[in-house]
PDB file of N, CA and C in Angstrom:
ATOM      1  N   UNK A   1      17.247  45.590  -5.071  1.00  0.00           N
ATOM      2  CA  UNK A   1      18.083  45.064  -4.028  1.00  0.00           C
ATOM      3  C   UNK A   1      18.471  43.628  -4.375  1.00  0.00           C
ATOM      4  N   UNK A   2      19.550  43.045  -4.464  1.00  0.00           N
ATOM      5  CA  UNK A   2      20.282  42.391  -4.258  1.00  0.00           C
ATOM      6  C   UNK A   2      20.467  40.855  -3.176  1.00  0.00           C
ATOM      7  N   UNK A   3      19.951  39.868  -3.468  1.00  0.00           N
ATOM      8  CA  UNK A   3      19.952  39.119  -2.578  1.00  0.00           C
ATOM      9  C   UNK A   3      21.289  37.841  -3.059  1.00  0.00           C
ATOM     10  N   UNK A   4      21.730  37.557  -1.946  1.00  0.00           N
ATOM     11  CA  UNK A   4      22.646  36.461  -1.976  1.00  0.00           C
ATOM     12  C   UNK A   4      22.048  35.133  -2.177  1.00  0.00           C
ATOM     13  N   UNK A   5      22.836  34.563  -3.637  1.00  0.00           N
ATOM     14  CA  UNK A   5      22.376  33.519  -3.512  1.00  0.00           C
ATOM     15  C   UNK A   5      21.683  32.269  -2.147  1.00  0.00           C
ATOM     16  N   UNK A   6      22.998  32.058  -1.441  1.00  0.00           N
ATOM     17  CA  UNK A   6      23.120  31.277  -0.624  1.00  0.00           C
ATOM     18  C   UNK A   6      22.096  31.463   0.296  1.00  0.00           C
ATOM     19  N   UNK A   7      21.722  32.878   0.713  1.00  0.00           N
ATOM     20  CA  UNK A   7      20.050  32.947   1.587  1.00  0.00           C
ATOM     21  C   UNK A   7      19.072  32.810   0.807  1.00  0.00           C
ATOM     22  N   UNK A   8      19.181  32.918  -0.461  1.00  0.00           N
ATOM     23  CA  UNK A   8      17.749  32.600  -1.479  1.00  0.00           C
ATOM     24  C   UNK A   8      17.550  31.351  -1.044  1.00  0.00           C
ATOM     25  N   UNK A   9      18.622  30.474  -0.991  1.00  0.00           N
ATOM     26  CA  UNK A   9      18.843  28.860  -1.361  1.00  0.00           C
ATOM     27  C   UNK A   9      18.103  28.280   0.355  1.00  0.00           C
ATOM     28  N   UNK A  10      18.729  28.749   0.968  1.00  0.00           N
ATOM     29  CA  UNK A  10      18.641  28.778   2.657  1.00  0.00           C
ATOM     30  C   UNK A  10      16.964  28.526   3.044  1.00  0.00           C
ATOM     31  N   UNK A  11      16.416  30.108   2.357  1.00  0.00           N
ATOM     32  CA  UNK A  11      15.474  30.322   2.307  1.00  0.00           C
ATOM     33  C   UNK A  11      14.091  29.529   1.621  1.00  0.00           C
ATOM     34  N   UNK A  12      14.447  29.251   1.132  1.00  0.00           N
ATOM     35  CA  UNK A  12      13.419  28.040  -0.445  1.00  0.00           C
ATOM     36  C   UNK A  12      13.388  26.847   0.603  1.00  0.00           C
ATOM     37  N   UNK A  13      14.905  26.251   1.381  1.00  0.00           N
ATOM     38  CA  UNK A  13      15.161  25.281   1.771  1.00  0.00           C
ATOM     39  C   UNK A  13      13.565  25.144   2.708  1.00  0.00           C
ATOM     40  N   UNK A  14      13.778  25.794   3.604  1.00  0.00           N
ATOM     41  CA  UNK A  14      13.149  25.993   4.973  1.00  0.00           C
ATOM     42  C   UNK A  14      11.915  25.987   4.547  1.00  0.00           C
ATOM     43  N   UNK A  15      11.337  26.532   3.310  1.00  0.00           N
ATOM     44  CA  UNK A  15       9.756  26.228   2.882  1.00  0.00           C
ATOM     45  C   UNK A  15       9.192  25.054   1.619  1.00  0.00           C
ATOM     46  N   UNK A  16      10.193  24.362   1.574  1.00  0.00           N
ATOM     47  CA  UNK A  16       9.902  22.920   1.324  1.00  0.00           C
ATOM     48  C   UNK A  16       8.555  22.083   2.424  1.00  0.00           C
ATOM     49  N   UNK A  17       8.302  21.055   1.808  1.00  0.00           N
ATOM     50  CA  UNK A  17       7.594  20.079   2.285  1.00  0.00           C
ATOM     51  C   UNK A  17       7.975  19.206   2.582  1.00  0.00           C
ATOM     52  N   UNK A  18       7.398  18.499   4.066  1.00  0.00           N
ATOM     53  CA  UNK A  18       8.512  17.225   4.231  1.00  0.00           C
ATOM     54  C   UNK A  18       8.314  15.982   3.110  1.00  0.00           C
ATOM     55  N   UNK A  19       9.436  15.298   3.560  1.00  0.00           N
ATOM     56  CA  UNK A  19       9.071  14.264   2.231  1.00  0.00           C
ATOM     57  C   UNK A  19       8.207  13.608   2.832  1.00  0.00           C
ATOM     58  N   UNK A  20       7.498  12.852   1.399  1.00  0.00           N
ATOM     59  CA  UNK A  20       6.782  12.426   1.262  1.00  0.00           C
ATOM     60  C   UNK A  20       6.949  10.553   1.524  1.00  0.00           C
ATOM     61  N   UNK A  21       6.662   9.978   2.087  1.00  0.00           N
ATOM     62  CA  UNK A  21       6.816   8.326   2.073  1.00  0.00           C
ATOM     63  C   UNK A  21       5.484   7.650   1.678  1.00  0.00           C
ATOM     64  N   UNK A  22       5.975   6.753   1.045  1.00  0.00           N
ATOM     65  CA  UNK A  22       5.375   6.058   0.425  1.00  0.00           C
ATOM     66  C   UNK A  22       5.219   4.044   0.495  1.00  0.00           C
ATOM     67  N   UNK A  23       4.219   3.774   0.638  1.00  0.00           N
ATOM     68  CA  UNK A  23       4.330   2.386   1.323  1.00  0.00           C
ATOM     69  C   UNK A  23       4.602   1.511   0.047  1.00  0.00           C
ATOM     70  N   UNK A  24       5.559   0.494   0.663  1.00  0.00           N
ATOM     71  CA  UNK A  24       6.611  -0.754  -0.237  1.00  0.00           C
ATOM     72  C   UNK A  24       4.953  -0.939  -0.858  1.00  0.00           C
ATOM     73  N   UNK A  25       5.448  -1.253  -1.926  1.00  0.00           N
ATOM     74  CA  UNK A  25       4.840  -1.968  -3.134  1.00  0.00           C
ATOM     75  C   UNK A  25       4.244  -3.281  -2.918  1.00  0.00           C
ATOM     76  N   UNK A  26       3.410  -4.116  -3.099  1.00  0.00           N
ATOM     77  CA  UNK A  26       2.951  -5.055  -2.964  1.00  0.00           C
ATOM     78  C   UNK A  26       4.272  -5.789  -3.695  1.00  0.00           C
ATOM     79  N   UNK A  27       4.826  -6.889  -3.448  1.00  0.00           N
ATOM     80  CA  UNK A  27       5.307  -8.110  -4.371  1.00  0.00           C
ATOM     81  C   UNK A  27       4.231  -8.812  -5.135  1.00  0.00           C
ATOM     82  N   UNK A  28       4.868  -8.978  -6.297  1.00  0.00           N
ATOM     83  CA  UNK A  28       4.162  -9.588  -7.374  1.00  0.00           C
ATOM     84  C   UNK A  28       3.452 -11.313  -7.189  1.00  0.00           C
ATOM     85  N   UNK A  29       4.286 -11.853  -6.350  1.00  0.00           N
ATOM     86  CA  UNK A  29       4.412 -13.056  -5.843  1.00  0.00           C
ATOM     87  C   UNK A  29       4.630 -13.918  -6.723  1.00  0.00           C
ATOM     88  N   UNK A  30       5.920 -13.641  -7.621  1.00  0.00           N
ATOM     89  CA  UNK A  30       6.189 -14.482  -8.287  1.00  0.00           C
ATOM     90  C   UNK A  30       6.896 -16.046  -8.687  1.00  0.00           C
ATOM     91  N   UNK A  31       6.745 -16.806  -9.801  1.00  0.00           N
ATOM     92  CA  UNK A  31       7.547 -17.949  -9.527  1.00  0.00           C
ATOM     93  C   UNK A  31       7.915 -18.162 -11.325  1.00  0.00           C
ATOM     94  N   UNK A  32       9.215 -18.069 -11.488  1.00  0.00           N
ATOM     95  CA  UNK A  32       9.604 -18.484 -12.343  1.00  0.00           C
ATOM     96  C   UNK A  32      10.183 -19.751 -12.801  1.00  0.00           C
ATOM     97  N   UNK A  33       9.966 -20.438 -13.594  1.00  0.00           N
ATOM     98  CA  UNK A  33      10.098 -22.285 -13.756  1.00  0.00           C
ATOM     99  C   UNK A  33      10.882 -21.850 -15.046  1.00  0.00           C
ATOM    100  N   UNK A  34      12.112 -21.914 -15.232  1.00  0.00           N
ATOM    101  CA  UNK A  34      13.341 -22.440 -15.926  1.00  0.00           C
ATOM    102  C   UNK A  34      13.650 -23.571 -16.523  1.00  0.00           C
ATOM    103  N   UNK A  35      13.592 -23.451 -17.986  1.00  0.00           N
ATOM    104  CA  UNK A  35      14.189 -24.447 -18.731  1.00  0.00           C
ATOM    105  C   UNK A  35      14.802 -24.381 -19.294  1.00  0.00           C
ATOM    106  N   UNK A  36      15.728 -25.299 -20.342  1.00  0.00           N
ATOM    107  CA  UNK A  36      16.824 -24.994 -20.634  1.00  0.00           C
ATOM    108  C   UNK A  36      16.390 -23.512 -22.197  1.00  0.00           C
ATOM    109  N   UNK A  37      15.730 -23.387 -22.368  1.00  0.00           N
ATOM    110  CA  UNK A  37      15.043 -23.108 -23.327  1.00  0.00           C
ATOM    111  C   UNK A  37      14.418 -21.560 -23.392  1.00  0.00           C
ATOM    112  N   UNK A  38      13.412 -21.745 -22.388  1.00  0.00           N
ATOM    113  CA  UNK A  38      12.270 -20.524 -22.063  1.00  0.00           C
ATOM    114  C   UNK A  38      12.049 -20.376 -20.761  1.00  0.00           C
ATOM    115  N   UNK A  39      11.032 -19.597 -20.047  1.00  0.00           N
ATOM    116  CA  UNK A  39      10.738 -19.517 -19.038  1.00  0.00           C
ATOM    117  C   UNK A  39       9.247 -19.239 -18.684  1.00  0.00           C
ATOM    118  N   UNK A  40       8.889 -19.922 -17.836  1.00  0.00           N
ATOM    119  CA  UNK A  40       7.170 -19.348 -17.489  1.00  0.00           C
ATOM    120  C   UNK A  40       7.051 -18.721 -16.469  1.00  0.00           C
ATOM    121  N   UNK A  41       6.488 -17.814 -16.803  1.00  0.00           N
ATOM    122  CA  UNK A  41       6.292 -17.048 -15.399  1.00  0.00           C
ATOM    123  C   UNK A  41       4.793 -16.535 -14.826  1.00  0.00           C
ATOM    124  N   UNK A  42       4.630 -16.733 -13.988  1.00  0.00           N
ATOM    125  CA  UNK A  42       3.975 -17.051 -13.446  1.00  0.00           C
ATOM    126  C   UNK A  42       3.520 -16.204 -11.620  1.00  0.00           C
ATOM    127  N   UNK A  43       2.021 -15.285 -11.837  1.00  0.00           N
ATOM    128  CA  UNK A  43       2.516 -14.508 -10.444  1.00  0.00           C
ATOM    129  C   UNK A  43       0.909 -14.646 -10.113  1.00  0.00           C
ATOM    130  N   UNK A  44       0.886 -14.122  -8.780  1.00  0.00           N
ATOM    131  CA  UNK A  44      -0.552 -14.335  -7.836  1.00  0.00           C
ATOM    132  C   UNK A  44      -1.388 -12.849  -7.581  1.00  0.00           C
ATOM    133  N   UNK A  45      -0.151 -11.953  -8.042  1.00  0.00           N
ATOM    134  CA  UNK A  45      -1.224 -10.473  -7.312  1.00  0.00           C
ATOM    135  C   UNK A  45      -1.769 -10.250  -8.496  1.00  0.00           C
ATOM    136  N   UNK A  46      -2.795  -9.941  -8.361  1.00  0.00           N
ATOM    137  CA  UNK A  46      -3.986  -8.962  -9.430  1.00  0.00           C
ATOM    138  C   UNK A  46      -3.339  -7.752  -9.867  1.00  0.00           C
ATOM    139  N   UNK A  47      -2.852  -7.208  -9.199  1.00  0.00           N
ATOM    140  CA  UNK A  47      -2.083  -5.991  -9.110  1.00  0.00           C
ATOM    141  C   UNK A  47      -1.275  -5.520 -10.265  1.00  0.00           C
ATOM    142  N   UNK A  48      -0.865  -6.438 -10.940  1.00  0.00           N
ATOM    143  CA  UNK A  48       0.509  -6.208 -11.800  1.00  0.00           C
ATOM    144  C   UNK A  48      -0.380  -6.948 -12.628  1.00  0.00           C
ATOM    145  N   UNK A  49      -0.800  -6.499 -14.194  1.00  0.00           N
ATOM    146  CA  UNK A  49      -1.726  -6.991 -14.912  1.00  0.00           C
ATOM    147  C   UNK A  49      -0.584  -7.120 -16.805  1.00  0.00           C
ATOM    148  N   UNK A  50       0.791  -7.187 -16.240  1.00  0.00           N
ATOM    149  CA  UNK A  50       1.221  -7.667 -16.886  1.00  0.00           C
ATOM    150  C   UNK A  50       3.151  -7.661 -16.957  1.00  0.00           C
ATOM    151  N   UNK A  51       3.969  -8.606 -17.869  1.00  0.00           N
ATOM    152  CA  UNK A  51       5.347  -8.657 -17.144  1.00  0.00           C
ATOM    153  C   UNK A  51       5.735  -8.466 -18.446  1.00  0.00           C
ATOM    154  N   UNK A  52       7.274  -8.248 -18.137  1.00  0.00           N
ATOM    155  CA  UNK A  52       7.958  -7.700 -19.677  1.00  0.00           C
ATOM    156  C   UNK A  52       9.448  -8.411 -19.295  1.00  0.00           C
ATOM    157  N   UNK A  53       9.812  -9.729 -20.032  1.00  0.00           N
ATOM    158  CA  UNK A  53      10.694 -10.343 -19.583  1.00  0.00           C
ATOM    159  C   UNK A  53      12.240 -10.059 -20.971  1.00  0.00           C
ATOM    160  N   UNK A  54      13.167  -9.862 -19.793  1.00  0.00           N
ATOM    161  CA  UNK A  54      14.350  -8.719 -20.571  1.00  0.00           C
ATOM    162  C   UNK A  54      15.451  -9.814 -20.278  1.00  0.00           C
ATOM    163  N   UNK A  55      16.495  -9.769 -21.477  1.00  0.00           N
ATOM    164  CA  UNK A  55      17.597 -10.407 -20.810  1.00  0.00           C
ATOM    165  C   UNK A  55      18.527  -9.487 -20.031  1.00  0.00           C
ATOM    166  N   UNK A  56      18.697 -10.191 -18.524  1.00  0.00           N
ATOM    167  CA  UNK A  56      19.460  -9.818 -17.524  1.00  0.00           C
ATOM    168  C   UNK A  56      20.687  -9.082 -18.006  1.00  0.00           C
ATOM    169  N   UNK A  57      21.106  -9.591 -18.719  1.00  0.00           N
ATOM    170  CA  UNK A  57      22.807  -8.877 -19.066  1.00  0.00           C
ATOM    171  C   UNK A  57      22.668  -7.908 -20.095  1.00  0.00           C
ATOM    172  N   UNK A  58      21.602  -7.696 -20.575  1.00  0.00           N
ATOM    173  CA  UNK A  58      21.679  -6.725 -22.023  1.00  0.00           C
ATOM    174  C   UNK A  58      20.450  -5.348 -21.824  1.00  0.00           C
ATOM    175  N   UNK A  59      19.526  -6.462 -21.501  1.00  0.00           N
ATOM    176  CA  UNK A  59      18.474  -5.300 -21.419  1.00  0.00           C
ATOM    177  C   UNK A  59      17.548  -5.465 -22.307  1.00  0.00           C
ATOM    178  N   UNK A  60      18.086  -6.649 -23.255  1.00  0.00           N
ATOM    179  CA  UNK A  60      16.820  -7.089 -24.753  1.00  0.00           C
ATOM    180  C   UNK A  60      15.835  -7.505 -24.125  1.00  0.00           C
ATOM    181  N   UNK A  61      14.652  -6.921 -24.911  1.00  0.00           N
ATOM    182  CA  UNK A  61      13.292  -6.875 -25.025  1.00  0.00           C
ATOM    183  C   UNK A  61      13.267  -8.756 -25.343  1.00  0.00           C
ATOM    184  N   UNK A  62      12.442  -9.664 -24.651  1.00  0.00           N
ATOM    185  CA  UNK A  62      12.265 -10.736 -25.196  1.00  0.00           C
ATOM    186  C   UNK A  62      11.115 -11.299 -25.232  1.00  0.00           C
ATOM    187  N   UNK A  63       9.903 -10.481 -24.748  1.00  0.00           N
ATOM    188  CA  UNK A  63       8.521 -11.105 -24.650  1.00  0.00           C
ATOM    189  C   UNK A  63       7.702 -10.362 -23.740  1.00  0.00           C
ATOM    190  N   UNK A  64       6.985 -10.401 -23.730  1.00  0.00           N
ATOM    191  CA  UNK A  64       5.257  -9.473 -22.922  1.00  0.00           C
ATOM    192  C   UNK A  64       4.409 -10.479 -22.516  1.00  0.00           C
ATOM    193  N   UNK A  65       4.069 -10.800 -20.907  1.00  0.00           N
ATOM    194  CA  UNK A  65       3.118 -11.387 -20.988  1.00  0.00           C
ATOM    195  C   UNK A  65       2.229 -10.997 -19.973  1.00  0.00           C
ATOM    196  N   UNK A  66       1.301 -11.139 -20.911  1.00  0.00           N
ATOM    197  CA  UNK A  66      -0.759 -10.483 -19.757  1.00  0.00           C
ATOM    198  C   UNK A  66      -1.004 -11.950 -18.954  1.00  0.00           C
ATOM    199  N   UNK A  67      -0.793 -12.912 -19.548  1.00  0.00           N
ATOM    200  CA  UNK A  67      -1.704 -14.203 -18.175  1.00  0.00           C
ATOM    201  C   UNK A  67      -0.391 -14.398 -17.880  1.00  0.00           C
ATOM    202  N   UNK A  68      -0.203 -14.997 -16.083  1.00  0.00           N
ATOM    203  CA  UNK A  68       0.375 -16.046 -15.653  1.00  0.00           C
ATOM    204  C   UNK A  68       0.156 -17.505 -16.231  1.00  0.00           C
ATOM    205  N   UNK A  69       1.366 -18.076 -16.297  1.00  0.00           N
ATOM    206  CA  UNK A  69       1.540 -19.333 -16.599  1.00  0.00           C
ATOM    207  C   UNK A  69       1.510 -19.449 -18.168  1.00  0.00           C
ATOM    208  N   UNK A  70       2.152 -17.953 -18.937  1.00  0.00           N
ATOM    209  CA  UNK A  70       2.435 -18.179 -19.935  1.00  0.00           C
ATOM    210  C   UNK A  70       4.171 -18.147 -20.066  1.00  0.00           C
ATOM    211  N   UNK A  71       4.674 -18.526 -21.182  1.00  0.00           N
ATOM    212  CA  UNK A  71       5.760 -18.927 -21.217  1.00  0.00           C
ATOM    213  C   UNK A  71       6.624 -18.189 -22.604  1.00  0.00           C
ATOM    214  N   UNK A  72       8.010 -17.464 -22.526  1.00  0.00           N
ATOM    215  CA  UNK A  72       8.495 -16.635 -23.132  1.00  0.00           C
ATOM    216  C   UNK A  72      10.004 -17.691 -23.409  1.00  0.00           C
ATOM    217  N   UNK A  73      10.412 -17.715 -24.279  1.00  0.00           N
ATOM    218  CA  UNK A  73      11.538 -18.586 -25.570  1.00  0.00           C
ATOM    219  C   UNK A  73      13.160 -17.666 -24.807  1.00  0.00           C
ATOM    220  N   UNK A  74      13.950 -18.043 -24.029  1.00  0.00           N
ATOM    221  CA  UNK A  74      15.356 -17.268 -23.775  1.00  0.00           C
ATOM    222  C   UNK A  74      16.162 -17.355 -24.156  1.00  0.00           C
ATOM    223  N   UNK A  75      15.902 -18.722 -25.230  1.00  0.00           N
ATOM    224  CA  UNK A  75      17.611 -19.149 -25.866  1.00  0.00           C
ATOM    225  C   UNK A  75      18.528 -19.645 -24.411  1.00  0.00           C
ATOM    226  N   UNK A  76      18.182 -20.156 -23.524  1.00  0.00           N
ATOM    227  CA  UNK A  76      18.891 -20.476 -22.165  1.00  0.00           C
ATOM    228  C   UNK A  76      19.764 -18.853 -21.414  1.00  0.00           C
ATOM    229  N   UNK A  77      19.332 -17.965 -22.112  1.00  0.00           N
ATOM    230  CA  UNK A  77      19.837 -16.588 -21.226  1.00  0.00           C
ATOM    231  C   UNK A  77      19.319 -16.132 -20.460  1.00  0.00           C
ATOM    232  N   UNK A  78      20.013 -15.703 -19.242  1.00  0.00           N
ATOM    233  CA  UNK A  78      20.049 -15.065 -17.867  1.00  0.00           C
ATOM    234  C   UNK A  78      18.747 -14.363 -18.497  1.00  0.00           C
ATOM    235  N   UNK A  79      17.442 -14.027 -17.139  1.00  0.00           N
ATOM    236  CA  UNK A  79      15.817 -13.017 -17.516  1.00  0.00           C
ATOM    237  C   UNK A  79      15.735 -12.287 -16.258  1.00  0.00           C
ATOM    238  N   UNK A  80      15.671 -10.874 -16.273  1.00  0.00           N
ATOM    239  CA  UNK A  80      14.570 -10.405 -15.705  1.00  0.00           C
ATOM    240  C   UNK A  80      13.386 -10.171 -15.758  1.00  0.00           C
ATOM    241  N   UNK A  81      12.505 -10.235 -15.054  1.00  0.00           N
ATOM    242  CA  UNK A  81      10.835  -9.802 -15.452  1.00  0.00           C
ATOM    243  C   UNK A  81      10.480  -8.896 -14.429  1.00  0.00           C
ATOM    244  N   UNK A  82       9.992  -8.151 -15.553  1.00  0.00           N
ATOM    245  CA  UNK A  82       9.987  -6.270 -14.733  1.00  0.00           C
ATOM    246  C   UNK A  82       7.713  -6.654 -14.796  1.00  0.00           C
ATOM    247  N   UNK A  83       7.682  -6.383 -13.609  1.00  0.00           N
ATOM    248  CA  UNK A  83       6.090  -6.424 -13.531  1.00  0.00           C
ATOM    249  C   UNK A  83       5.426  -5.150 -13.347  1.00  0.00           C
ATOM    250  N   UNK A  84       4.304  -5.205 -14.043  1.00  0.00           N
ATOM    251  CA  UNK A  84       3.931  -3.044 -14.444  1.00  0.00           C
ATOM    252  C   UNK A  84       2.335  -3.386 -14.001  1.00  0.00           C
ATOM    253  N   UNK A  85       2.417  -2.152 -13.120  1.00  0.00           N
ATOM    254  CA  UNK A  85       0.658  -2.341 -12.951  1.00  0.00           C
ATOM    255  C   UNK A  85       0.379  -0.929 -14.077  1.00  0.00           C
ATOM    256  N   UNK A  86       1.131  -0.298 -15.014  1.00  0.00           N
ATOM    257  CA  UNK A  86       1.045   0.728 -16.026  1.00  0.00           C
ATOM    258  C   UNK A  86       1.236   1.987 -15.295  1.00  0.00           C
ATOM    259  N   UNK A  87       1.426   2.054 -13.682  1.00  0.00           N
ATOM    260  CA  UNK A  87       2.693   2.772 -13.307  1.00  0.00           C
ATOM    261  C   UNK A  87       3.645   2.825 -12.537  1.00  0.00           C
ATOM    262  N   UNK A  88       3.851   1.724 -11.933  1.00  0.00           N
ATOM    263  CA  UNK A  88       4.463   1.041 -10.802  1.00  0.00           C
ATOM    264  C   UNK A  88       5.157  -0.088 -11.298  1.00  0.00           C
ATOM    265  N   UNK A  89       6.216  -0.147 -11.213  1.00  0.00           N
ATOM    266  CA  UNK A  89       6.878  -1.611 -11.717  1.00  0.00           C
ATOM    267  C   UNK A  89       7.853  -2.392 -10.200  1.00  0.00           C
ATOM    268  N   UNK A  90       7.461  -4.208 -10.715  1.00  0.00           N
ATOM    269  CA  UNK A  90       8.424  -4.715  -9.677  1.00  0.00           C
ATOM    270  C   UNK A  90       9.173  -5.737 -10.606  1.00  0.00           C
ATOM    271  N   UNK A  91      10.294  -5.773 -10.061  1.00  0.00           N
ATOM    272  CA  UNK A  91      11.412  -7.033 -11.059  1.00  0.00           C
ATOM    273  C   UNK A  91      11.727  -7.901 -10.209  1.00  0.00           C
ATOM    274  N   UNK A  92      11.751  -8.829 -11.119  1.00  0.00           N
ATOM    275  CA  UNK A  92      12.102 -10.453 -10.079  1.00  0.00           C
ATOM    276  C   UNK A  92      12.990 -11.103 -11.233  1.00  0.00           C
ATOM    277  N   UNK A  93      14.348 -11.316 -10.427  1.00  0.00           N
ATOM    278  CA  UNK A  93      15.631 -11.708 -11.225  1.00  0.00           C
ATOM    279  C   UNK A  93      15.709 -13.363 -10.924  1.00  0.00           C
TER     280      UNK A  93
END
């Protein structure tokens, strides 16, 4: 026998699970200090045990850093820093 798509689809629908929510992420609590040069960055949660600082406009890889208040070389270019607790990430532009 023969079933129609559209009630298969109907059907599957209706025995789903509701979604699932999930609570906001801690912020990293970060502070980035800008020079003409590099940048330090610098954060307070335990949480995020390390940052991966990218240039904003490209996406280049420009440095990794495990402690706060270490400091990564930008050539004066626009940074994001994407913060990873190894599966959760937060970015601070």
């Amino acid at each position: 026998m023969r079933v129609p798509t559209r009630l298969a689809v109907q059907q599957s629908e209706r025995r789903t699970s509701p979604e699932r929510r999930e609570s906001p992420e801690p912020s990293p609590d970060a502070m980035l200090d800008r020079s003409a040069r590099a940048v330090r960055v610098r954060w307070q949660n335990a949480r995020y045990r390390m940052a991966m600082v990218r240039d904003a406009n490209t996406g280049a890889l420009m440095g990794f850093v495990r402690r706060s208040g270490a400091t990564v070389a930008t050539g004066g270019r626009n940074v994001e820093v994407v913060f990873s607790d190894g599966v959760r990430s937060a970015v601070q532009r």
